[in-house]
PDB file of N, CA and C in Angstrom:
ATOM      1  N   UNK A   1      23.919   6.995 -19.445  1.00  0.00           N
ATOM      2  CA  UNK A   1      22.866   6.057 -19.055  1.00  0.00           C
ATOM      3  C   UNK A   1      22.371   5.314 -20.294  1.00  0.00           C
ATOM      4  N   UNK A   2      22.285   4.079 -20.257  1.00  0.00           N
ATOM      5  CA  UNK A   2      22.082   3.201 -21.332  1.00  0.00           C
ATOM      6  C   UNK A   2      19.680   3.312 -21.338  1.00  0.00           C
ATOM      7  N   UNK A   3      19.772   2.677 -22.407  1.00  0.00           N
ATOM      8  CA  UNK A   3      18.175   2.388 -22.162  1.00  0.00           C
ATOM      9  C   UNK A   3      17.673   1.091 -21.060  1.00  0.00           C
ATOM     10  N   UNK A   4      17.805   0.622 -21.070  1.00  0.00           N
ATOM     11  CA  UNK A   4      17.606  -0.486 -20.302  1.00  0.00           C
ATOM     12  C   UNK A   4      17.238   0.437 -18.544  1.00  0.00           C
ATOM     13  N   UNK A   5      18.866   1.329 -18.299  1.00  0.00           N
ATOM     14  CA  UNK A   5      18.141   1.486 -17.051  1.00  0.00           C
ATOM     15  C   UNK A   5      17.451   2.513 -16.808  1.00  0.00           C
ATOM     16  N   UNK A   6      17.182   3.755 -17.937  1.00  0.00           N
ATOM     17  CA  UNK A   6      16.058   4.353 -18.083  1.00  0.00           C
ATOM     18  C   UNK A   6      14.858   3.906 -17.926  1.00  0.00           C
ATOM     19  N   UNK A   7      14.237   2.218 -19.035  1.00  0.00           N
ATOM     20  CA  UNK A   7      13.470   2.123 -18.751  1.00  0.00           C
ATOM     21  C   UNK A   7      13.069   1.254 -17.123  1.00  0.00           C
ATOM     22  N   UNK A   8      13.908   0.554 -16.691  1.00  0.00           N
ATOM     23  CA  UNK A   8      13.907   0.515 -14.980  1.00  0.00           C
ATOM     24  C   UNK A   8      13.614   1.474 -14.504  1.00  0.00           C
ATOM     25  N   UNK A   9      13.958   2.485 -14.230  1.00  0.00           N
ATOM     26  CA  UNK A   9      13.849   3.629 -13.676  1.00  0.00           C
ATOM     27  C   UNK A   9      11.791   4.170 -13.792  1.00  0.00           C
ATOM     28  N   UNK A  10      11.678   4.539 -14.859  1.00  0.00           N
ATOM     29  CA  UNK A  10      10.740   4.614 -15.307  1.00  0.00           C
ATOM     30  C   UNK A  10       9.599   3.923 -14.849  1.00  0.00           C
ATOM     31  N   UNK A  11       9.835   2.574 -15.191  1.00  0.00           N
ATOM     32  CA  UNK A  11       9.185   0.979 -14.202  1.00  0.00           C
ATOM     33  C   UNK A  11       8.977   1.382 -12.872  1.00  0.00           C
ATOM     34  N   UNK A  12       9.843   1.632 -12.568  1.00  0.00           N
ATOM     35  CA  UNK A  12       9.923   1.870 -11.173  1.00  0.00           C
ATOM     36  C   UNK A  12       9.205   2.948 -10.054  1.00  0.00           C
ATOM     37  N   UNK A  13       9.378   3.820 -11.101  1.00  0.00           N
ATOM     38  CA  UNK A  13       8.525   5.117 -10.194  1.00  0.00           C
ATOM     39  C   UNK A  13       7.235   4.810 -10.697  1.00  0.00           C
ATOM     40  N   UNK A  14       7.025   4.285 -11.822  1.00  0.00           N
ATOM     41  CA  UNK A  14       5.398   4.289 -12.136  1.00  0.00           C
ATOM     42  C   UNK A  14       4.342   3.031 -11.197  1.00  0.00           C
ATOM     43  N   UNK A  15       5.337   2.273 -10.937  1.00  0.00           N
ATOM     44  CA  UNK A  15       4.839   1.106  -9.595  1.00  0.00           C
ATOM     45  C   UNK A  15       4.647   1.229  -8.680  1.00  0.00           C
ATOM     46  N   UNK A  16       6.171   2.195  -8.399  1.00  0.00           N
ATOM     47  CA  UNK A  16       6.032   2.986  -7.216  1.00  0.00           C
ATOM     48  C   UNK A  16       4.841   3.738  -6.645  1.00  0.00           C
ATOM     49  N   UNK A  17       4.715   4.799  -7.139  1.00  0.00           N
ATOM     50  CA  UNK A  17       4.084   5.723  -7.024  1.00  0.00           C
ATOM     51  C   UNK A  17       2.133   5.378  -7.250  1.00  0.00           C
ATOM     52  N   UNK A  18       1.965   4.388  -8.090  1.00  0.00           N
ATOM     53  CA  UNK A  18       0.851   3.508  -7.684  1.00  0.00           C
ATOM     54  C   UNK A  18       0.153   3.492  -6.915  1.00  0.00           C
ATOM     55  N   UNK A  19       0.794   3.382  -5.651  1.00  0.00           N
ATOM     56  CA  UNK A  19       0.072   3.058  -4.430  1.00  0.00           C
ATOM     57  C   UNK A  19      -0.272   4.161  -3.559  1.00  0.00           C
ATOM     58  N   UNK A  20       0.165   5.207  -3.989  1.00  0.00           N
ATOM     59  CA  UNK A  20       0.426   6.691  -2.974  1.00  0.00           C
ATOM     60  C   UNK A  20      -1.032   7.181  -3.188  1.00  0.00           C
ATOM     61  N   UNK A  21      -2.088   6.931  -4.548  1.00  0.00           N
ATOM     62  CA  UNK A  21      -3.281   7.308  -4.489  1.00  0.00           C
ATOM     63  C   UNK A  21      -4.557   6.650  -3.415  1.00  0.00           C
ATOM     64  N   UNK A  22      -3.834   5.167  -3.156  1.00  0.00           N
ATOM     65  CA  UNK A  22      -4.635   4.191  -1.680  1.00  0.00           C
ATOM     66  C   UNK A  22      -4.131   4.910  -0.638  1.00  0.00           C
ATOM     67  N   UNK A  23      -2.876   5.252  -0.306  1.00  0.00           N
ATOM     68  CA  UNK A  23      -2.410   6.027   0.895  1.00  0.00           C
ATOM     69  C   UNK A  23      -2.866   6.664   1.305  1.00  0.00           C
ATOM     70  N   UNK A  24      -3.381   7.798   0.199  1.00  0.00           N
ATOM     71  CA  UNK A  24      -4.003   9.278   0.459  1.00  0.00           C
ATOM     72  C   UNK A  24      -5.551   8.840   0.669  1.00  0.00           C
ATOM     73  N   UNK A  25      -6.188   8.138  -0.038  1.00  0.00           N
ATOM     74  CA  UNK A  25      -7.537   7.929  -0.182  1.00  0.00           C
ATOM     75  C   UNK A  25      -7.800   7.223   1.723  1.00  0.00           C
ATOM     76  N   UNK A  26      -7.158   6.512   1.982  1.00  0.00           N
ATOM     77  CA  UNK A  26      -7.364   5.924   3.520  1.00  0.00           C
ATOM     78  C   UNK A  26      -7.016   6.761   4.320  1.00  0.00           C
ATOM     79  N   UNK A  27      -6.075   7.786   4.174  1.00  0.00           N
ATOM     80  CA  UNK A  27      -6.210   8.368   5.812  1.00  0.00           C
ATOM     81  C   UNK A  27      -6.685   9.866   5.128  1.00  0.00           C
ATOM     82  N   UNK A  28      -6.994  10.229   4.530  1.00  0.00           N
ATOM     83  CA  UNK A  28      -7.749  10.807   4.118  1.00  0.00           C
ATOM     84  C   UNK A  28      -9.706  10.659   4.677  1.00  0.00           C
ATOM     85  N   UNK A  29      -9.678   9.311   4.142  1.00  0.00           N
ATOM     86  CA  UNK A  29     -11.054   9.136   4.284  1.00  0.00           C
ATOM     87  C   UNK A  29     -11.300   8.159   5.751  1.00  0.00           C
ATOM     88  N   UNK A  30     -10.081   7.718   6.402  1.00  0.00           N
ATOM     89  CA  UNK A  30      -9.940   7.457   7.760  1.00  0.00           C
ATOM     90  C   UNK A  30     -10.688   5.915   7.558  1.00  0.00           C
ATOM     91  N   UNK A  31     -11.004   5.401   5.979  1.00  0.00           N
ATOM     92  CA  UNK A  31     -11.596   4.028   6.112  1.00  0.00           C
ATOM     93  C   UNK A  31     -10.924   3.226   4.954  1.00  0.00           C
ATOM     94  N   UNK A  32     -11.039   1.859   4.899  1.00  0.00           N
ATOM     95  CA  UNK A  32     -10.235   0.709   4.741  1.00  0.00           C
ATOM     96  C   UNK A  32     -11.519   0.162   4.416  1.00  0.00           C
ATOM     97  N   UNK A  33     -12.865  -0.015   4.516  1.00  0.00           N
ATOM     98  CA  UNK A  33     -13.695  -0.742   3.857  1.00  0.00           C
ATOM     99  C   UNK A  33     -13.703  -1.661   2.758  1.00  0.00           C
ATOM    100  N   UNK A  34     -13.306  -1.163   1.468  1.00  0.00           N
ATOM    101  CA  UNK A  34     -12.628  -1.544   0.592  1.00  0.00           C
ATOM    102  C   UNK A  34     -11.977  -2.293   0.075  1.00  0.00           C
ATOM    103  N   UNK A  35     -10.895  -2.214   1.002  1.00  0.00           N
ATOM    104  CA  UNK A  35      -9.297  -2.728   0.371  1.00  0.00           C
ATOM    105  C   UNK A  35      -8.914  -4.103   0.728  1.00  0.00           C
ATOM    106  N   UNK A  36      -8.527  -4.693  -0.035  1.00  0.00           N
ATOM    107  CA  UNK A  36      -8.085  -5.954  -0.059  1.00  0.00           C
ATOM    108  C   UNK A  36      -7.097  -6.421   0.860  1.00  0.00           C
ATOM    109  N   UNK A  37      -6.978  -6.520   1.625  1.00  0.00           N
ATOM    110  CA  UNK A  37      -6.028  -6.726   2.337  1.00  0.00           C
ATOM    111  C   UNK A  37      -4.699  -8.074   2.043  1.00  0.00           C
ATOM    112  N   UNK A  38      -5.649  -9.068   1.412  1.00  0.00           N
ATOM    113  CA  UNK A  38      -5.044  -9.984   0.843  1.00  0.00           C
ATOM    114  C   UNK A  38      -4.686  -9.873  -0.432  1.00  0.00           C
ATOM    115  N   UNK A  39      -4.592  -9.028  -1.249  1.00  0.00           N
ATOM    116  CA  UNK A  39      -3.621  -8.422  -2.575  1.00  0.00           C
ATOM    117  C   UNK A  39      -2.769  -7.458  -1.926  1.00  0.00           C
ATOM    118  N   UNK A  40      -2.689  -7.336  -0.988  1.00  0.00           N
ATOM    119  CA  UNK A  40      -1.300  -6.098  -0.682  1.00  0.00           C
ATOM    120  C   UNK A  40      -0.876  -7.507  -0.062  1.00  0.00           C
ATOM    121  N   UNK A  41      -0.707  -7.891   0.929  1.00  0.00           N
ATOM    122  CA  UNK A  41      -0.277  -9.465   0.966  1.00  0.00           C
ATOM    123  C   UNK A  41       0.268 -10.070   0.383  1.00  0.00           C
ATOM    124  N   UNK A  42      -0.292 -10.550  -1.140  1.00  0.00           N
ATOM    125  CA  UNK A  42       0.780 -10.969  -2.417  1.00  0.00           C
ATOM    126  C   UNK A  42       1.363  -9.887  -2.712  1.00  0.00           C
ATOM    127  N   UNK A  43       1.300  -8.794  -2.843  1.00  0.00           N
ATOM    128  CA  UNK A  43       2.024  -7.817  -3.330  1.00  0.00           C
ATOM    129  C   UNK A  43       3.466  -7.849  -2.528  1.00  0.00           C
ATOM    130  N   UNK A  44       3.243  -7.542  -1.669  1.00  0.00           N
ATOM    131  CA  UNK A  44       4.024  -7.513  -0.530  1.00  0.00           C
ATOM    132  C   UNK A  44       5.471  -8.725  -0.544  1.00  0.00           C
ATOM    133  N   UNK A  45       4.578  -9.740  -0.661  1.00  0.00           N
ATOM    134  CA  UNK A  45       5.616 -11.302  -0.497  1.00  0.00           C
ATOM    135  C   UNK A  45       6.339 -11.015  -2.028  1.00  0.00           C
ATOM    136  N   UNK A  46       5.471 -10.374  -2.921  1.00  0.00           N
ATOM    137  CA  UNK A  46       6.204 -10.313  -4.463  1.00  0.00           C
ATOM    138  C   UNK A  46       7.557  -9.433  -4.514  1.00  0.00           C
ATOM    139  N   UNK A  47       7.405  -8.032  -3.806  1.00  0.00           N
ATOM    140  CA  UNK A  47       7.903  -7.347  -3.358  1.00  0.00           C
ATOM    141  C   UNK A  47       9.099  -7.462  -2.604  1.00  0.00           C
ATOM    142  N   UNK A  48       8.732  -8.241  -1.823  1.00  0.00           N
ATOM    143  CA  UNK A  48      10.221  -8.829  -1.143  1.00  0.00           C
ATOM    144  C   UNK A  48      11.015  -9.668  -1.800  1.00  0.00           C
ATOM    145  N   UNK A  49      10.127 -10.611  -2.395  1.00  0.00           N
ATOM    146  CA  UNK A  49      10.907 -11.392  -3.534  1.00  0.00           C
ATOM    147  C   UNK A  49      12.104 -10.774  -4.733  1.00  0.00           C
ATOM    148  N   UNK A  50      11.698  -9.668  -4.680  1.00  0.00           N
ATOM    149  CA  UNK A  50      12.141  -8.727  -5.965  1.00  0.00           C
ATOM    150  C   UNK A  50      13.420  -8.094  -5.456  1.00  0.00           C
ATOM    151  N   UNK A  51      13.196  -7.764  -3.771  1.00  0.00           N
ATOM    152  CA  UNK A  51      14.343  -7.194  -2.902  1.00  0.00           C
ATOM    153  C   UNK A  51      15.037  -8.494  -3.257  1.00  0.00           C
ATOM    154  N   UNK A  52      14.818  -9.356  -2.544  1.00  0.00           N
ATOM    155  CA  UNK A  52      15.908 -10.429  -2.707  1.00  0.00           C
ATOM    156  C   UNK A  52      16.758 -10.671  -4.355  1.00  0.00           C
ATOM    157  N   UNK A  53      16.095 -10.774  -4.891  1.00  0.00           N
ATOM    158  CA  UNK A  53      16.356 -11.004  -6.325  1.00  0.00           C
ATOM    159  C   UNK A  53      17.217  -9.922  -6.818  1.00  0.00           C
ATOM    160  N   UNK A  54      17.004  -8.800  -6.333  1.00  0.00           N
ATOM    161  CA  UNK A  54      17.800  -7.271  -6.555  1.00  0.00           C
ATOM    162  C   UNK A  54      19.097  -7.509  -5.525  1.00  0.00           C
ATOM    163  N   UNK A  55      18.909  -7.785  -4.677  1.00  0.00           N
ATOM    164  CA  UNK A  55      20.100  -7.791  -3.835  1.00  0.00           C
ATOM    165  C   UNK A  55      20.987  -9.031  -4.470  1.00  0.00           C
ATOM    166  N   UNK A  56      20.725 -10.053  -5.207  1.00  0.00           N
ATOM    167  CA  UNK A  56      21.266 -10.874  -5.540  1.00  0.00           C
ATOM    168  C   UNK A  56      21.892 -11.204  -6.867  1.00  0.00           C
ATOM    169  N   UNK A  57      21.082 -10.172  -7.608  1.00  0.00           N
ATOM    170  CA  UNK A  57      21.782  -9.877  -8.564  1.00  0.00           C
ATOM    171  C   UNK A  57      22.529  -8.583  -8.929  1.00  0.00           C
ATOM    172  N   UNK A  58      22.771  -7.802  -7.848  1.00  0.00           N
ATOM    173  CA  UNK A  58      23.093  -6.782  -7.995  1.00  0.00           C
ATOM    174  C   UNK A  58      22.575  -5.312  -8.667  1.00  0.00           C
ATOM    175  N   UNK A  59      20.780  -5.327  -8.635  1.00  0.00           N
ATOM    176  CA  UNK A  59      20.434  -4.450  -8.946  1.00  0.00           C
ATOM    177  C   UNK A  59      19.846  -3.026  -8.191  1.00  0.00           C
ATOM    178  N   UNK A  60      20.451  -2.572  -7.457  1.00  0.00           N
ATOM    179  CA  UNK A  60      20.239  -1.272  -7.154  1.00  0.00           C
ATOM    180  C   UNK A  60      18.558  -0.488  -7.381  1.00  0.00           C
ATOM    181  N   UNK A  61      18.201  -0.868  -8.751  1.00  0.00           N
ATOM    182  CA  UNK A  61      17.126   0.282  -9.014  1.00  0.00           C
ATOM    183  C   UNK A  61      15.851  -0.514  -8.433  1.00  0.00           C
ATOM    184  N   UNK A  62      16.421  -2.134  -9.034  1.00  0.00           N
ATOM    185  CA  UNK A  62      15.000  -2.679  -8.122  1.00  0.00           C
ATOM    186  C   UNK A  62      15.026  -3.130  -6.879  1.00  0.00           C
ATOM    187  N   UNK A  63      16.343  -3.205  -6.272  1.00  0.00           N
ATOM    188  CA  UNK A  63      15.800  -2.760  -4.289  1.00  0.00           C
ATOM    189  C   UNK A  63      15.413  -1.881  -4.504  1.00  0.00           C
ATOM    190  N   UNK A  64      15.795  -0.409  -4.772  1.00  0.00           N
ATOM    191  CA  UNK A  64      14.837   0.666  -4.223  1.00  0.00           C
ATOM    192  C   UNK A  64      14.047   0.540  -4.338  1.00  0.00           C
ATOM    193  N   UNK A  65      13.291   0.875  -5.650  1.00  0.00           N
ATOM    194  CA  UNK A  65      11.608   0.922  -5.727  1.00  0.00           C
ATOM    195  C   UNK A  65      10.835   0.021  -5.254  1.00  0.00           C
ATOM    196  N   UNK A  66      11.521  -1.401  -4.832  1.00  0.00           N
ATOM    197  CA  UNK A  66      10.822  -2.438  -4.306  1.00  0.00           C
ATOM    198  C   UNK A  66      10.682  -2.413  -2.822  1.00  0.00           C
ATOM    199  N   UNK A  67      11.751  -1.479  -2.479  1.00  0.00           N
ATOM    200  CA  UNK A  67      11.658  -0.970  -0.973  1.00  0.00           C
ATOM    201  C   UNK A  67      10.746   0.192  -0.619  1.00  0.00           C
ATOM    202  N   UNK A  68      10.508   0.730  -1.170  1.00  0.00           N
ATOM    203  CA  UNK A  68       9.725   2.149  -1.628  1.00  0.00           C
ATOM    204  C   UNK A  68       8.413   1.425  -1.496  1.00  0.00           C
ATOM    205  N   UNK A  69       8.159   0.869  -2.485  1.00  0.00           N
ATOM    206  CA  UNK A  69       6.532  -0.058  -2.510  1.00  0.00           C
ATOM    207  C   UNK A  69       6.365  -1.011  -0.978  1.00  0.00           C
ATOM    208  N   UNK A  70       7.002  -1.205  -0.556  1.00  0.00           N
ATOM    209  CA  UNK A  70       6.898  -2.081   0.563  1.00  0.00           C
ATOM    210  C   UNK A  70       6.725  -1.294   2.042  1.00  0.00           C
ATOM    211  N   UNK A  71       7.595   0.276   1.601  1.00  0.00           N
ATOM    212  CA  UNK A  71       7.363   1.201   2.740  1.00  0.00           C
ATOM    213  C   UNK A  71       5.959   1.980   2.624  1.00  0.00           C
ATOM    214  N   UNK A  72       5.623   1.806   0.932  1.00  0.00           N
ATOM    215  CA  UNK A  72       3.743   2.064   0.798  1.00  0.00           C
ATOM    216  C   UNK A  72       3.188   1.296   1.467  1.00  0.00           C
ATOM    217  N   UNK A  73       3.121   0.265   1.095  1.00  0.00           N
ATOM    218  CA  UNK A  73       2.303  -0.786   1.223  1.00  0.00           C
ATOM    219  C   UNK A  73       2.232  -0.935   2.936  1.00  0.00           C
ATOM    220  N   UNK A  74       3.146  -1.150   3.966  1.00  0.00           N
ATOM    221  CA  UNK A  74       2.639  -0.918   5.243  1.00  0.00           C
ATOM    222  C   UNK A  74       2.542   0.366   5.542  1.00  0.00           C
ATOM    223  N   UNK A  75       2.098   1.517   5.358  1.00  0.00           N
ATOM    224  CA  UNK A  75       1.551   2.446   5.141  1.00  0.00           C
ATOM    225  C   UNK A  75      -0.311   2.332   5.545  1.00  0.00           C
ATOM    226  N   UNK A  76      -0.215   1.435   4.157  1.00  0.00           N
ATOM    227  CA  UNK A  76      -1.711   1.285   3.628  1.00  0.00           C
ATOM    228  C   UNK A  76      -2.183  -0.282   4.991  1.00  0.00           C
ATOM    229  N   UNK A  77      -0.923  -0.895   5.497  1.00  0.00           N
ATOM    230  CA  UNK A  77      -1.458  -1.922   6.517  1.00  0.00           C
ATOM    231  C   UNK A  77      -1.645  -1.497   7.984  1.00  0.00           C
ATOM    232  N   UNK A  78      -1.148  -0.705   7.679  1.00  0.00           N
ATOM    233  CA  UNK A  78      -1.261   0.600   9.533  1.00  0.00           C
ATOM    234  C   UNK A  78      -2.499   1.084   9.193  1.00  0.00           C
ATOM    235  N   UNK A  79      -2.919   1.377   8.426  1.00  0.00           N
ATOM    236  CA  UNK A  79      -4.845   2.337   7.945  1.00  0.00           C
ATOM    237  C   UNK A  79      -5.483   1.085   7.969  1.00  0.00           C
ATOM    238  N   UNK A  80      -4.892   0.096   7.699  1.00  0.00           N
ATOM    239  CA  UNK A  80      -6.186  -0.933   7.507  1.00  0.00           C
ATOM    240  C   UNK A  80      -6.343  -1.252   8.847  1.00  0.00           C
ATOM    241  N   UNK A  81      -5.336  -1.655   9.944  1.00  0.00           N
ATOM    242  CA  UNK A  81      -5.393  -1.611  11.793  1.00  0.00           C
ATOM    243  C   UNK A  81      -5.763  -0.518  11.631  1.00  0.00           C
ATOM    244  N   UNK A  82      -5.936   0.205  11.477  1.00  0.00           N
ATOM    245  CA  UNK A  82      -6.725   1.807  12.443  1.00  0.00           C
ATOM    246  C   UNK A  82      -8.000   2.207  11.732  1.00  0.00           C
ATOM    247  N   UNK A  83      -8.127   1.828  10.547  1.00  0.00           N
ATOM    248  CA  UNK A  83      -9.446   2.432   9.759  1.00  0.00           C
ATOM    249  C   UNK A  83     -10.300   0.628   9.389  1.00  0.00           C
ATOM    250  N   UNK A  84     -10.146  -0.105   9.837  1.00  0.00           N
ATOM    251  CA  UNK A  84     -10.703  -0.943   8.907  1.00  0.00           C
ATOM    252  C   UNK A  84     -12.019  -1.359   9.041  1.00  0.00           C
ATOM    253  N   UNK A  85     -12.854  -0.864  10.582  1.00  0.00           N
ATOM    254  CA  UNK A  85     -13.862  -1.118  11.627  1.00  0.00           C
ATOM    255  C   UNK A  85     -14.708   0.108  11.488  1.00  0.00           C
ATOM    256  N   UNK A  86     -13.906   1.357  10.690  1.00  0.00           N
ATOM    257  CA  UNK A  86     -14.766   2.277  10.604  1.00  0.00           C
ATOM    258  C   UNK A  86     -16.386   2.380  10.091  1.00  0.00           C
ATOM    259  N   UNK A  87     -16.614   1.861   9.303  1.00  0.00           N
ATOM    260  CA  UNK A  87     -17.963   1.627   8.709  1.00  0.00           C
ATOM    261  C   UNK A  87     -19.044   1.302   9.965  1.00  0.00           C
ATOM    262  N   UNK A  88     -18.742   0.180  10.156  1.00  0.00           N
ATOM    263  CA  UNK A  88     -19.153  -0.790  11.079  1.00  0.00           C
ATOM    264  C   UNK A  88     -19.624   0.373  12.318  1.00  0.00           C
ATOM    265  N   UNK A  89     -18.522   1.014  13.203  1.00  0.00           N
ATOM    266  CA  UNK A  89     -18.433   1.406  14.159  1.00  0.00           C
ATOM    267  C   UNK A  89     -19.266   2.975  14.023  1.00  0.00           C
ATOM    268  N   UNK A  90     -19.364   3.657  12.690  1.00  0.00           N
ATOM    269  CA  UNK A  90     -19.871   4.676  12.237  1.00  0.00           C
ATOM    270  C   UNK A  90     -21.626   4.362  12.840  1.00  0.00           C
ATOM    271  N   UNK A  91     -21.958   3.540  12.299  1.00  0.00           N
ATOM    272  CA  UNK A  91     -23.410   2.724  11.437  1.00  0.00           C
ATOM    273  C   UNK A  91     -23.768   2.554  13.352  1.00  0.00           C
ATOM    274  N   UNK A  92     -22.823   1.681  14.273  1.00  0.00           N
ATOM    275  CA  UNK A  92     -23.200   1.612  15.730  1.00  0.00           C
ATOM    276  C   UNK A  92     -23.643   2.793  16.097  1.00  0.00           C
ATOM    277  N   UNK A  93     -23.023   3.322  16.201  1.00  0.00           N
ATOM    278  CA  UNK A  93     -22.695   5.005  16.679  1.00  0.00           C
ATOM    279  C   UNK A  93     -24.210   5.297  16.345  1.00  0.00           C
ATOM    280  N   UNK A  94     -24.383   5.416  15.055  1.00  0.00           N
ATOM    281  CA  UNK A  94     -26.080   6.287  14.482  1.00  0.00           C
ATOM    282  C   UNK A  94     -27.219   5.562  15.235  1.00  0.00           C
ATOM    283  N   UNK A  95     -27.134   3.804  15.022  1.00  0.00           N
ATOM    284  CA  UNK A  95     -27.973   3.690  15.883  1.00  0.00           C
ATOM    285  C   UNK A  95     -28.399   3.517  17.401  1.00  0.00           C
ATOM    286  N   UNK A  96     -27.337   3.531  17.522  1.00  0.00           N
ATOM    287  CA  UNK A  96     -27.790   3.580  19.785  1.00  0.00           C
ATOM    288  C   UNK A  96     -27.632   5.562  19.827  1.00  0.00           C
ATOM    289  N   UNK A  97     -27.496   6.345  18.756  1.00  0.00           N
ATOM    290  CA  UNK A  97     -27.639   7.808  18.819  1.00  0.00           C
ATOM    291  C   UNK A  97     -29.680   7.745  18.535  1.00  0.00           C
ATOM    292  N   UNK A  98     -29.751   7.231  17.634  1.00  0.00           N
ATOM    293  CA  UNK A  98     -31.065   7.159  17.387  1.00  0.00           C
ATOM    294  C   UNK A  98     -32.348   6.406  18.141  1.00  0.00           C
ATOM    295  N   UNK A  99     -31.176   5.429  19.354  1.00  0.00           N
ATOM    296  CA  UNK A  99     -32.016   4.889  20.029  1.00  0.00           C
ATOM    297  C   UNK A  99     -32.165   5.521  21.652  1.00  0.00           C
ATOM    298  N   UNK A 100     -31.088   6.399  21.750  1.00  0.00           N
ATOM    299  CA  UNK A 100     -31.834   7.655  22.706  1.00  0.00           C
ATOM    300  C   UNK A 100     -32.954   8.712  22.717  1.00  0.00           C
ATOM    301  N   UNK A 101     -32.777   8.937  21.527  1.00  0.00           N
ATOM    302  CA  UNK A 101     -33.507   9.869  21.782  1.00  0.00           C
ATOM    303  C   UNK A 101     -35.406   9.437  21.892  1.00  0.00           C
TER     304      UNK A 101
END
């Protein structure tokens, strides 16, 4: 293995793996409040860009990890449809609870 694709490699899981701490933190915490939805968005379009660019130049290490980040990243866009109203819907909840009694 030469250096070059060590340091790809390297690149790669550390980008990768990036995003796995938003993953955990949203369905974990079941909320999306937060999160940008429109930077995973560019991320995303960058991301694909990079697939293409990998597939076209024949690089292997960056489809994967660019596929990897993209299988994060809608991950984190499925929590944002299912968690993203949570706040909101929490905060309802307390007050028509508080307005029974």
């Amino acid at each position: 293995m030469n250096l070059n694709y060590l340091v790809g490699i390297f690149a790669g899981i550390n980008t990768t793996i990036s995003f796995l701490p938003q993953v955990i933190k949203i369905y974990k915490n079941k909320s999306t409040g937060d999160i940008s939805s429109i930077m995973y968005f560019v991320y995303t379009t960058g991301a694909v860009s990079w697939i293409l660019y990998g597939t076209l130049v024949n690089d292997l290490i960056i489809i994967i990890f660019n596929s990897i980040s993209v299988i994060l990243i809608c991950f984190i866009y499925f929590g944002i449809y299912l968690y993203n109203n949570k706040p909101q819907l929490e905060n309802e909840m307390i007050e028509n609870n508080n307005n029974v009694i």
